[in-house]
Structure formats: structure tokens, C-alpha cells
N, C-alpha and C. Protein backbone atom coordinates (compact mmCIF):
# COMPACT_ATOMS: atom_id res chain seq x y z
N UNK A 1 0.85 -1.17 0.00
CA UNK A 1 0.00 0.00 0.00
C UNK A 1 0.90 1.24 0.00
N UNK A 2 0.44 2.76 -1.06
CA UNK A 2 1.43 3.27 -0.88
C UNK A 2 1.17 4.78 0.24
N UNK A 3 2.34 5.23 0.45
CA UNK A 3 2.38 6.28 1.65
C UNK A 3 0.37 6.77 1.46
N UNK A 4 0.60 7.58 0.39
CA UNK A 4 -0.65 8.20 -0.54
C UNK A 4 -1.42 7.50 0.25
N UNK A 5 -2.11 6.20 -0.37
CA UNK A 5 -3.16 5.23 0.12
C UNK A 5 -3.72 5.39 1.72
N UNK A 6 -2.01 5.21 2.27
CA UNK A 6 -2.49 4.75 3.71
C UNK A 6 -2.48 5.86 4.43
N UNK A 7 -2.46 7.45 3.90
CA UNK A 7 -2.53 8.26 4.52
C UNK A 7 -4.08 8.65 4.36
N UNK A 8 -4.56 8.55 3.36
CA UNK A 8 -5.97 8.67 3.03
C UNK A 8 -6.76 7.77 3.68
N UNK A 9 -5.73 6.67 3.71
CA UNK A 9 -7.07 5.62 4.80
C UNK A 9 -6.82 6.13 6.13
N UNK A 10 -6.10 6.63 7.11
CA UNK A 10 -6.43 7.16 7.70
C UNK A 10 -7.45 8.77 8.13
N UNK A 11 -7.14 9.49 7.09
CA UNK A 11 -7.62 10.32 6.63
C UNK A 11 -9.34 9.89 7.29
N UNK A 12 -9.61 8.88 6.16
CA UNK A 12 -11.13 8.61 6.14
C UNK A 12 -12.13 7.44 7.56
N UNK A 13 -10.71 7.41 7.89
CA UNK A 13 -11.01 6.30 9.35
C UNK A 13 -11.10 7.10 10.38
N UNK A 14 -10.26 8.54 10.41
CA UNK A 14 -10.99 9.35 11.18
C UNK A 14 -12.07 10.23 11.05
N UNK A 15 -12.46 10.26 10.01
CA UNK A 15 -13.68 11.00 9.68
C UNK A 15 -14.85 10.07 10.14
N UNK A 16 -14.55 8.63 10.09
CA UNK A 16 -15.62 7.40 10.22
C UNK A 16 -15.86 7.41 11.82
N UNK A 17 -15.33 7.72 12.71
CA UNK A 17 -15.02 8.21 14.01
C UNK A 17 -15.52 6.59 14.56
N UNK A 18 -14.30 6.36 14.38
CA UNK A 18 -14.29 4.22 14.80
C UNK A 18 -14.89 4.10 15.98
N UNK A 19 -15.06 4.75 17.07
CA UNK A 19 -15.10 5.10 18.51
C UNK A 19 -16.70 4.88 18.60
N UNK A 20 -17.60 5.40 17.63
CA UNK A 20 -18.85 5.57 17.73
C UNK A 20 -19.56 4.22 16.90
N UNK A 21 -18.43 3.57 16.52
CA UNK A 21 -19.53 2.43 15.82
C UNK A 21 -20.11 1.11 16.82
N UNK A 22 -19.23 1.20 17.46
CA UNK A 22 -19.73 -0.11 18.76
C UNK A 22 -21.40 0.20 19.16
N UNK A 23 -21.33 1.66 19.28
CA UNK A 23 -22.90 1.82 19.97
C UNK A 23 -24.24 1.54 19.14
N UNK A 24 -23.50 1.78 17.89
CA UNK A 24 -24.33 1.69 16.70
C UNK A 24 -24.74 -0.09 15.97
N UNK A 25 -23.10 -0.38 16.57
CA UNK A 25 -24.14 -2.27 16.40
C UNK A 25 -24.90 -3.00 17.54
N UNK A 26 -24.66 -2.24 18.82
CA UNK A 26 -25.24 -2.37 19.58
C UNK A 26 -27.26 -3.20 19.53
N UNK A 27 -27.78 -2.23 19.02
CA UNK A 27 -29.36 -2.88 18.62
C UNK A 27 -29.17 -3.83 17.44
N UNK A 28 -28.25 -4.37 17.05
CA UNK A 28 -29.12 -5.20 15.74
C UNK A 28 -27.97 -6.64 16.42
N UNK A 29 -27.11 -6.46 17.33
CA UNK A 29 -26.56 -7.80 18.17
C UNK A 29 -27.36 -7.41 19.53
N UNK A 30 -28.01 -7.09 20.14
CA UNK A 30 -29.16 -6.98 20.86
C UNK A 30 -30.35 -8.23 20.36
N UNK A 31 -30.68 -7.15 19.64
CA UNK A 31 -32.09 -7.88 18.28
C UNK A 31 -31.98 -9.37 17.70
N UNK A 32 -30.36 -9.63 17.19
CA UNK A 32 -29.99 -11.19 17.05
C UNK A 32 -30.18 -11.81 17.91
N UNK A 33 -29.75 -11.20 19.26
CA UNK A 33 -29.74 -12.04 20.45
C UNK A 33 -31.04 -12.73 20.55
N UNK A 34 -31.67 -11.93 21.18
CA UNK A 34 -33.38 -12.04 20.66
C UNK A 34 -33.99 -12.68 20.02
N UNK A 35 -33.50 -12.57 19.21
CA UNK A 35 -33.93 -13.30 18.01
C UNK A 35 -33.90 -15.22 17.77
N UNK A 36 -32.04 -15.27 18.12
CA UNK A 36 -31.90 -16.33 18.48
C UNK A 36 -32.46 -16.99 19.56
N UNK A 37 -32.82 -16.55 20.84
CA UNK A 37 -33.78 -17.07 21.93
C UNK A 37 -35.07 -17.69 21.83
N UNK A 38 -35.46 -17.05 20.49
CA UNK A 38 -36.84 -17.11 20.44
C UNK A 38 -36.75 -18.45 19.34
N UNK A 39 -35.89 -18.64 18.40
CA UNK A 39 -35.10 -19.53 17.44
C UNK A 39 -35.46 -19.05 16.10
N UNK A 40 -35.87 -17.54 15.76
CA UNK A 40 -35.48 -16.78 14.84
C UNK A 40 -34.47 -16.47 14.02
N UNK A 41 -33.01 -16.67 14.46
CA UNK A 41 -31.98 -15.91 13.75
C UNK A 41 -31.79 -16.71 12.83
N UNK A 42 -31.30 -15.36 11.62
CA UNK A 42 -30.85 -15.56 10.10
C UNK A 42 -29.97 -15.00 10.51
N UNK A 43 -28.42 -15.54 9.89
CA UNK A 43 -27.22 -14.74 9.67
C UNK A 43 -27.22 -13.51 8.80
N UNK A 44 -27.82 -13.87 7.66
CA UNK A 44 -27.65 -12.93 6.77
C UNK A 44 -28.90 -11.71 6.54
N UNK A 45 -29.66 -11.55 7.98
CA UNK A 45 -30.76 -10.33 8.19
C UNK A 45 -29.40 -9.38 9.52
N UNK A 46 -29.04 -11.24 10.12
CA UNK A 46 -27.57 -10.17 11.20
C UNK A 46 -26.97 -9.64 10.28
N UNK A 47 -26.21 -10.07 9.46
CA UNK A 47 -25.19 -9.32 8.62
C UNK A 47 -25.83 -7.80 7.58
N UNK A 48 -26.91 -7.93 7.23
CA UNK A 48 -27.91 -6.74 6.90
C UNK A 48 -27.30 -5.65 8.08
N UNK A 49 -28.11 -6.18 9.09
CA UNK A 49 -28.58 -5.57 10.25
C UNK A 49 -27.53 -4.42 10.80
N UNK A 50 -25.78 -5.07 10.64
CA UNK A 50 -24.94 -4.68 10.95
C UNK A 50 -24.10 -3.73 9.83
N UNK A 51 -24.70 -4.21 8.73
CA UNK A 51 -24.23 -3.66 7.58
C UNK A 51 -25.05 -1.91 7.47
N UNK A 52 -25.86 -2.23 7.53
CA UNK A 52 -27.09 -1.07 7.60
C UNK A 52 -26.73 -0.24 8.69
N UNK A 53 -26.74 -0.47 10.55
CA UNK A 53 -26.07 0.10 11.45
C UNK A 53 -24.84 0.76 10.81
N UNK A 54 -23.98 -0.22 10.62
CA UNK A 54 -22.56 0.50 10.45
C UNK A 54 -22.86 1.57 9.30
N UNK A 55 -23.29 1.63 8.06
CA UNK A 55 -23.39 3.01 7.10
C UNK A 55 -24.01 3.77 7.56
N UNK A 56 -25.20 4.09 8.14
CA UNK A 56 -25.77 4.95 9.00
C UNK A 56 -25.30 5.83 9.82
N UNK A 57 -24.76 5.31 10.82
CA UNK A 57 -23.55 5.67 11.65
C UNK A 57 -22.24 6.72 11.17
N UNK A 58 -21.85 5.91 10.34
CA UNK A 58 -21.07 6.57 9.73
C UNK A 58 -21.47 7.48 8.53
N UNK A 59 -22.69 7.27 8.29
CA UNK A 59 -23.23 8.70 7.01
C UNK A 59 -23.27 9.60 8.23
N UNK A 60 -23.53 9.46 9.41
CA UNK A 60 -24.35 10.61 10.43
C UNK A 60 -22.95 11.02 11.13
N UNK A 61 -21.83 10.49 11.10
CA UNK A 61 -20.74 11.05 11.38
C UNK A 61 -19.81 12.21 10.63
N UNK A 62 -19.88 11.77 9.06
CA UNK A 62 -19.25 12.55 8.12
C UNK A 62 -20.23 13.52 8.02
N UNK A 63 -21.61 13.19 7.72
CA UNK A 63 -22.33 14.74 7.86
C UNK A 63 -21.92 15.84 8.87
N UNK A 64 -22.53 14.93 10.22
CA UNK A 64 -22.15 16.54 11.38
C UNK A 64 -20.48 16.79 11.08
N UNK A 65 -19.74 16.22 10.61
CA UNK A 65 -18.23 16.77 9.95
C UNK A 65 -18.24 17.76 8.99
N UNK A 66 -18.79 17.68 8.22
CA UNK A 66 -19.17 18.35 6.99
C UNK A 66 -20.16 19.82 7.50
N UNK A 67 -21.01 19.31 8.82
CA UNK A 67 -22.35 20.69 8.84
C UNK A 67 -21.82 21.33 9.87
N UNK A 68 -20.91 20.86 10.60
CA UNK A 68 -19.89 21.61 11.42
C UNK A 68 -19.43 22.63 10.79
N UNK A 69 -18.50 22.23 9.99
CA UNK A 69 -17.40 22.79 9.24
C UNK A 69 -18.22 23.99 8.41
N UNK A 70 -19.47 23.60 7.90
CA UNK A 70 -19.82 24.88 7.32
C UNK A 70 -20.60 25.61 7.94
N UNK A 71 -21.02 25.16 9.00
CA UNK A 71 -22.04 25.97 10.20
C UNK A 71 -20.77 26.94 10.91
N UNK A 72 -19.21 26.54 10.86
CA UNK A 72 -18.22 27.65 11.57
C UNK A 72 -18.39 26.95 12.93
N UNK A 73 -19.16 25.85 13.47
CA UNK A 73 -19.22 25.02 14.46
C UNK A 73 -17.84 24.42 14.79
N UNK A 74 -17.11 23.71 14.25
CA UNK A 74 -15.94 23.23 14.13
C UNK A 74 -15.07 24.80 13.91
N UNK A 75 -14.14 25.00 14.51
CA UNK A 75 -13.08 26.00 13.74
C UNK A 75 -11.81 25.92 14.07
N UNK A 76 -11.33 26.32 14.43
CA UNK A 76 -9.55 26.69 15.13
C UNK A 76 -9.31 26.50 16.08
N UNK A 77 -10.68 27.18 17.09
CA UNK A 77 -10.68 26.84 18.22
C UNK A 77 -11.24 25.56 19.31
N UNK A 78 -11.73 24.61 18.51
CA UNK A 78 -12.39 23.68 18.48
C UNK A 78 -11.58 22.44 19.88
N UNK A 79 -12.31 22.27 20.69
CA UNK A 79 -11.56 21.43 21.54
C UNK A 79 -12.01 20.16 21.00
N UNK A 80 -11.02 18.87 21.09
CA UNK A 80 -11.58 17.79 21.20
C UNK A 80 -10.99 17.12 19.80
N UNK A 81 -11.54 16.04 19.17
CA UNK A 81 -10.44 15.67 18.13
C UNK A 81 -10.50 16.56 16.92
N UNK A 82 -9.29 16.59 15.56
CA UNK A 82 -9.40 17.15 14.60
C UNK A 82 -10.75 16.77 13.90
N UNK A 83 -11.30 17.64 13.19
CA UNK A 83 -12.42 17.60 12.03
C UNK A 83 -11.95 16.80 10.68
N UNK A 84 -12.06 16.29 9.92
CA UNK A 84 -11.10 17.00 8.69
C UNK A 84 -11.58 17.49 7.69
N UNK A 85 -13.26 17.96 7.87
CA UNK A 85 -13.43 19.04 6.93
C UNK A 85 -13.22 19.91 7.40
N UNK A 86 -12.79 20.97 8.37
CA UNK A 86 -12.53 22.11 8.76
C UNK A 86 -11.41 22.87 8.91
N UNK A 87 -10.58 21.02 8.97
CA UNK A 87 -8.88 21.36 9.43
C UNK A 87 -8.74 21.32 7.62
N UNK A 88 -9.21 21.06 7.17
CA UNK A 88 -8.80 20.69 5.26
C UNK A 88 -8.17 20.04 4.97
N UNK A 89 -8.48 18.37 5.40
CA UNK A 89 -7.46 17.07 5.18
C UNK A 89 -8.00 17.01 4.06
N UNK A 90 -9.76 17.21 3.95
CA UNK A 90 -10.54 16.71 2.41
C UNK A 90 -11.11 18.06 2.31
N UNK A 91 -11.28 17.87 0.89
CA UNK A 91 -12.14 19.25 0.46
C UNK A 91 -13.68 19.27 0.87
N UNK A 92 -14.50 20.11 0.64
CA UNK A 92 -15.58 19.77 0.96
C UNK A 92 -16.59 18.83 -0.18
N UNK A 93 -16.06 19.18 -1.63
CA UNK A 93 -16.44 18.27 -2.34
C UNK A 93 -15.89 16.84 -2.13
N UNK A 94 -15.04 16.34 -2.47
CA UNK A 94 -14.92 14.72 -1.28
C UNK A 94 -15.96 14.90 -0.69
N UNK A 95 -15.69 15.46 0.72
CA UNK A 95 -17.09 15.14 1.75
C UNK A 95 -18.23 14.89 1.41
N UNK A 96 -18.28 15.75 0.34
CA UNK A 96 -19.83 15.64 -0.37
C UNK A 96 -20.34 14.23 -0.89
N UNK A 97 -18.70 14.17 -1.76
CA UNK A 97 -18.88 12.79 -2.49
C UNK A 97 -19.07 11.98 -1.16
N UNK A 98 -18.47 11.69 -0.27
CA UNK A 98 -18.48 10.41 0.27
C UNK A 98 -19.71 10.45 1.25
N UNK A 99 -20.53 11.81 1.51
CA UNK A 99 -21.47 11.23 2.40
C UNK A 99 -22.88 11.09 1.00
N UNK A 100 -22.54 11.25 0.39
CA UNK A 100 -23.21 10.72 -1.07
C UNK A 100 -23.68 8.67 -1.01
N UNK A 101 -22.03 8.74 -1.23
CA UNK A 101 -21.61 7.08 -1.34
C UNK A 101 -21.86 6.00 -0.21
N UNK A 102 -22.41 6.69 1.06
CA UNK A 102 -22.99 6.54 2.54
C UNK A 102 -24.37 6.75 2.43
N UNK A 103 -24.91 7.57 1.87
CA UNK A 103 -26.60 7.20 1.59
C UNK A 103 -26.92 6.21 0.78
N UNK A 104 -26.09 6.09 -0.28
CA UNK A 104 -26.27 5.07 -1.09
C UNK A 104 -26.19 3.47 -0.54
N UNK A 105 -25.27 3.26 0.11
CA UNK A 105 -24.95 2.30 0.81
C UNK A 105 -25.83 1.89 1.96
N UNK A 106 -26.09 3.06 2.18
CA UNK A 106 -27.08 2.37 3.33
C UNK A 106 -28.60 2.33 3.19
N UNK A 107 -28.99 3.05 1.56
CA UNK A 107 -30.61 2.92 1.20
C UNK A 107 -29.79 1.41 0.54
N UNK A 108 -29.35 0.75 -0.06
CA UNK A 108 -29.06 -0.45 -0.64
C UNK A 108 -28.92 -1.26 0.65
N UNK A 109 -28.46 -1.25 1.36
CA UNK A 109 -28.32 -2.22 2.50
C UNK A 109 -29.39 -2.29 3.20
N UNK A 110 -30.17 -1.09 3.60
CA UNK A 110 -31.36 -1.31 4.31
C UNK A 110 -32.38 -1.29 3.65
N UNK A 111 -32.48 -1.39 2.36
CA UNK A 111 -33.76 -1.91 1.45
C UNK A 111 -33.33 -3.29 1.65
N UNK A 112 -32.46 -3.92 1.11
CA UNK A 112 -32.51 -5.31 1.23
C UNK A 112 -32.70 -6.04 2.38
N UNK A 113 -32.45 -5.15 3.94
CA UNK A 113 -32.61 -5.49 5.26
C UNK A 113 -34.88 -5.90 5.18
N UNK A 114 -34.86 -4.78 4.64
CA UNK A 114 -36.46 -4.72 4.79
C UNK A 114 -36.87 -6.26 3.90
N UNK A 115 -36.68 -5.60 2.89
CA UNK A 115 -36.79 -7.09 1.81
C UNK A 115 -37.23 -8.10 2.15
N UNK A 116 -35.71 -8.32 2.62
CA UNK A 116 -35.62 -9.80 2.89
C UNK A 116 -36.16 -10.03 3.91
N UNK A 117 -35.98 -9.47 4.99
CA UNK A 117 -36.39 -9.79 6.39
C UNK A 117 -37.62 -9.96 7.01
N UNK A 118 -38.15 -8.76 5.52
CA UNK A 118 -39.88 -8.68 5.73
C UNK A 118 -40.92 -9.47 5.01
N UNK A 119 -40.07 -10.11 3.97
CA UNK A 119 -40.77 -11.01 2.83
C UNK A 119 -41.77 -11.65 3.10
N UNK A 120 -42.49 -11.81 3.85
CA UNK A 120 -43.50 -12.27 4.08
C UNK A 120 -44.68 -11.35 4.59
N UNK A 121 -44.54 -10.04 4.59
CA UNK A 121 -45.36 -9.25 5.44
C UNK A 121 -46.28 -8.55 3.96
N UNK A 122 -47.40 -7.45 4.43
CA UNK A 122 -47.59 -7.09 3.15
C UNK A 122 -46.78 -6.07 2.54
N UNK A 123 -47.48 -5.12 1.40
CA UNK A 123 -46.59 -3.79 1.02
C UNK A 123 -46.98 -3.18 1.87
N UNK A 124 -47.86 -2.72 2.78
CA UNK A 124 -48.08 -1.91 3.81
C UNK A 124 -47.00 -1.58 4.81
N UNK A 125 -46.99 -2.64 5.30
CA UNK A 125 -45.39 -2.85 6.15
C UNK A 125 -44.88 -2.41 5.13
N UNK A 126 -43.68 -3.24 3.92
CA UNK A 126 -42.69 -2.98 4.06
C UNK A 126 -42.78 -1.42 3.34
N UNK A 127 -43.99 -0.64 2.66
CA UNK A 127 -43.64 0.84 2.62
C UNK A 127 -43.37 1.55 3.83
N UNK A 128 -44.13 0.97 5.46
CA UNK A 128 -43.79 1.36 6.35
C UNK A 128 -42.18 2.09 6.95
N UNK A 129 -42.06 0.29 7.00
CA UNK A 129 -40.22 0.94 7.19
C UNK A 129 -39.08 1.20 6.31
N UNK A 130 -40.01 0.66 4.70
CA UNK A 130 -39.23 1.46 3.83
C UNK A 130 -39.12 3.47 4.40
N UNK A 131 -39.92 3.82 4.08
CA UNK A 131 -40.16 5.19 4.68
C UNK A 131 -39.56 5.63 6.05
N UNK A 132 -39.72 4.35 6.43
CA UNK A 132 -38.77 4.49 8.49
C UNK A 132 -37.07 4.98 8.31
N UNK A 133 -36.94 3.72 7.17
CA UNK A 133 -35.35 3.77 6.82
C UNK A 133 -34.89 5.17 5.77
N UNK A 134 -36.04 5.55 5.02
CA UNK A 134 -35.42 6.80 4.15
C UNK A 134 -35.66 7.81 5.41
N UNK A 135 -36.43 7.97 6.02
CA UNK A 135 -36.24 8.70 7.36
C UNK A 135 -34.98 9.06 8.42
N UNK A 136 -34.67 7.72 8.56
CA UNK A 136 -33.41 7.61 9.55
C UNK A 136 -31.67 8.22 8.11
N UNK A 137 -32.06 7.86 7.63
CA UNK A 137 -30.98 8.77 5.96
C UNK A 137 -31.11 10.13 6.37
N UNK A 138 -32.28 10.47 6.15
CA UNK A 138 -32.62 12.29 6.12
C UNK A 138 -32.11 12.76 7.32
N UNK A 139 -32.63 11.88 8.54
CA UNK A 139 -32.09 12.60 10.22
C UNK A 139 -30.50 12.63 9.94
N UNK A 140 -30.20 11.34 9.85
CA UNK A 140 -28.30 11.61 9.43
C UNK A 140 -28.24 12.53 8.97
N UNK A 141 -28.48 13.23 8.20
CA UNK A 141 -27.94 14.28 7.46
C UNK A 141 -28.55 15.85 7.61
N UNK A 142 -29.78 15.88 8.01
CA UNK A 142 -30.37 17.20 8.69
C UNK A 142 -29.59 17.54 10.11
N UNK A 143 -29.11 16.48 10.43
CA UNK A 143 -28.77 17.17 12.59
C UNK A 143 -27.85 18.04 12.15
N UNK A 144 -26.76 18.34 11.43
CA UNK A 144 -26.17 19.55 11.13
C UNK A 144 -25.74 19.81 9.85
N UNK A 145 -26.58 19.45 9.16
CA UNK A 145 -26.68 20.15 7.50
C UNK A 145 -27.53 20.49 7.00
N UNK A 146 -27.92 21.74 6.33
CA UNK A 146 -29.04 22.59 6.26
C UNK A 146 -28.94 23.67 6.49
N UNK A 147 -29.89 24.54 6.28
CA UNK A 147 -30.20 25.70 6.85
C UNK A 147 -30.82 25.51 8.12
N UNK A 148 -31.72 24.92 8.18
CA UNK A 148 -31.93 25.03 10.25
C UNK A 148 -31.99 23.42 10.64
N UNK A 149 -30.30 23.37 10.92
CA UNK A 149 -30.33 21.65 11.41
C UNK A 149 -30.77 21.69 12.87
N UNK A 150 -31.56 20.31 13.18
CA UNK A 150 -31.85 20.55 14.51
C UNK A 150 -31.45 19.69 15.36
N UNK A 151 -29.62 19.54 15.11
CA UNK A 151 -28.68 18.98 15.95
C UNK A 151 -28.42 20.29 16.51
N UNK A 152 -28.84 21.52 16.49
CA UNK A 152 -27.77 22.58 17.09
C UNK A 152 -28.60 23.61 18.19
N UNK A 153 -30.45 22.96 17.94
CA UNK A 153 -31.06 23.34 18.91
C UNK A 153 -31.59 22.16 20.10
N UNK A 154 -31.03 21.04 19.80
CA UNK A 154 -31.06 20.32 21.07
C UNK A 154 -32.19 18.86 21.03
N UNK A 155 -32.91 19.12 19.54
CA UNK A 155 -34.14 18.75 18.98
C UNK A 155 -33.89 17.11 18.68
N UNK A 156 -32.68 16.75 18.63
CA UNK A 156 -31.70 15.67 17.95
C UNK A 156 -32.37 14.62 19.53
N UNK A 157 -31.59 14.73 20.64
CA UNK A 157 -31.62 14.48 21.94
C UNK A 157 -33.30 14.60 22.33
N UNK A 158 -34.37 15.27 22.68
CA UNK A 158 -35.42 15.45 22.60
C UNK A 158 -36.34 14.37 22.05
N UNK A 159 -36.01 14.21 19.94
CA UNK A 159 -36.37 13.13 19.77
C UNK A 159 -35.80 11.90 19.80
N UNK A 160 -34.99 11.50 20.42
CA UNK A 160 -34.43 10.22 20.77
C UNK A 160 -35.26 9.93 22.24
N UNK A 161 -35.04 10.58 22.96
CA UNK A 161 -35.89 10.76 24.64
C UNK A 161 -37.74 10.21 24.07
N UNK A 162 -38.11 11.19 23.02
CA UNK A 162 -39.70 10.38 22.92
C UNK A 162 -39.36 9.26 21.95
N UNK A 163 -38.62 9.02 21.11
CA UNK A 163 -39.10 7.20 20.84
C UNK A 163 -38.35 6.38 21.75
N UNK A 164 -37.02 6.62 22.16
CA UNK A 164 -37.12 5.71 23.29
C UNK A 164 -37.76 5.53 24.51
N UNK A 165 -39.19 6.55 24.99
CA UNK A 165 -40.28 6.08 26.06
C UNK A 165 -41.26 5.33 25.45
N UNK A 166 -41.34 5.59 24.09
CA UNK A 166 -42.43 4.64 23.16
C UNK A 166 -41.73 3.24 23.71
N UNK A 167 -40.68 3.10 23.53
CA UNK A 167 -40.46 1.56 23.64
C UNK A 167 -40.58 0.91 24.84
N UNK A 168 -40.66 1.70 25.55
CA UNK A 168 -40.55 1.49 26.80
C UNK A 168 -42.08 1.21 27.93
């Protein structure tokens, strides 16, 4: 691999902010668990499951990178780790491209999550969480990109607090 390569893969491994993906497979090895108890589990709805988590995650990481950086949120004075759209490891076009190539990945991964997983249900359902999953895309990318993201009025936290009492 050359210098180039492996500086860019780091480059993009910190933008992926490795630190935050554990929490994010968290519910769908939860859900297997579960699953398996009950004598449900498919490997390959887990491997969806985790596949789908992990792009998500990481589309919703490079965004607030990206809505930072142009919100002036991120700047110079910024405590805590480097950005690298702000510090200018990547341009903002990259960024663009790659949280592009992160929606994509994860409407392809989590359509086929629904798919398959739901194949037996009607179209009702699966337009349901089809629509659930283009939903959870849009939140990735609204909490701080936009004109009024509402990662920056507190709205992000708020609605996490009411669907997690729904479940509850």
C-alpha cells in the first residue's frame, strides 16, 4: 500500500469516528440475540442488520463533519479531536462525495434489510419501514446540515428521549 493510500485511509477512518460504531451495532446484536432465543436468527438479516447500522452511523458522522465545518461550528478553536473538513485534510467536495456514497450504501443495504427480512409481510409494512429507513438517511444528514439543522437546537436528543419512552 502506498504512503498516498495509507494516509488517506487514515484520513477517512478518522472522519468514520471508529469510537462511535460499537454503539451503533449495539441494537441489531441486541435484536440477534433475541432473536436467536426465540429460534429466529438468520445470519444474513444479522449481517444486513450490521451492515445497515454500520453506514448509517457513519453517514451521520461525516455529515455533522461536513455541517460543522460549514455551520463555523468546528473551527480553530475547536476542543476535542481534529475535524477534517474544517482542518482541510478533504475538500468539501470529497465530503460531499463520500457522504453521497454513505446514503447510497445504506438505502441499498437497508432496502434489502427490509426485503428480505420482511418477505413475508404485506406492502403496507414494508412501505412502512421502507419510509422508516429513508427517514433515519434524512435525520443523518439534517442534525447539522441545512439551513436550520436541529442537531444545534437540542431537537436531535429530545427526539431520541420520545421514541425511546415509546419503547418502553
Amino acid at each position: 500500500m502506498s504512503q498516498s493510500t495509507m494516509l488517506n485511509f487514515k484520513i477517512w477512518t478518522k472522519a468514520f469516528r471508529l469510537r462511535t460504531l460499537p454503539l451503533a451495532l449495539s441494537s441489531a446484536i441486541l435484536g440477534s440475540f433475541l432473536a436467536f432465543a426465540q429460534g429466529g436468527f438468520r445470519w444474513y438479516i444479522f449481517v444486513l442488520a450490521i451492515f445497515t447500522s454500520l453506514f448509517l452511523q457513519i453517514l451521520s458522522n461525516l455529515a455533522n463533519d461536513y455541517g460543522d465545518a460549514m455551520h463555523g461550528t468546528d473551527n480553530e478553536k475547536r476542543l476535542g479531536p481534529q475535524r477534517i473538513t474544517q482542518s482541510g485534510l478533504v475538500t468539501q467536495k470529497q465530503m460531499r462525495s463520500i457522504i453521497l456514497r454513505f446514503v447510497i450504501f445504506s438505502l441499498v443495504s437497508g432496502s434489502l434489510l427490509i426485503f428480505i427480512g420482511l418477505r413475508n409481510v404485506g406492502w403496507r409494512t414494508l412501505l412502512f419501514f421502507f419510509i422508516l429507513g429513508l427517514s433515519a438517511i434524512y435525520a443523518a444528514i439534517k442534525y447539522t446540515i441545512g439551513k436550520n439543522p436541529y442537531g444545534y437546537v437540542g431537537l436531535g436528543d429530545i427526539l431520541f428521549f420520545s421514541i425511546s419512552a415509546l419503547w418502553v
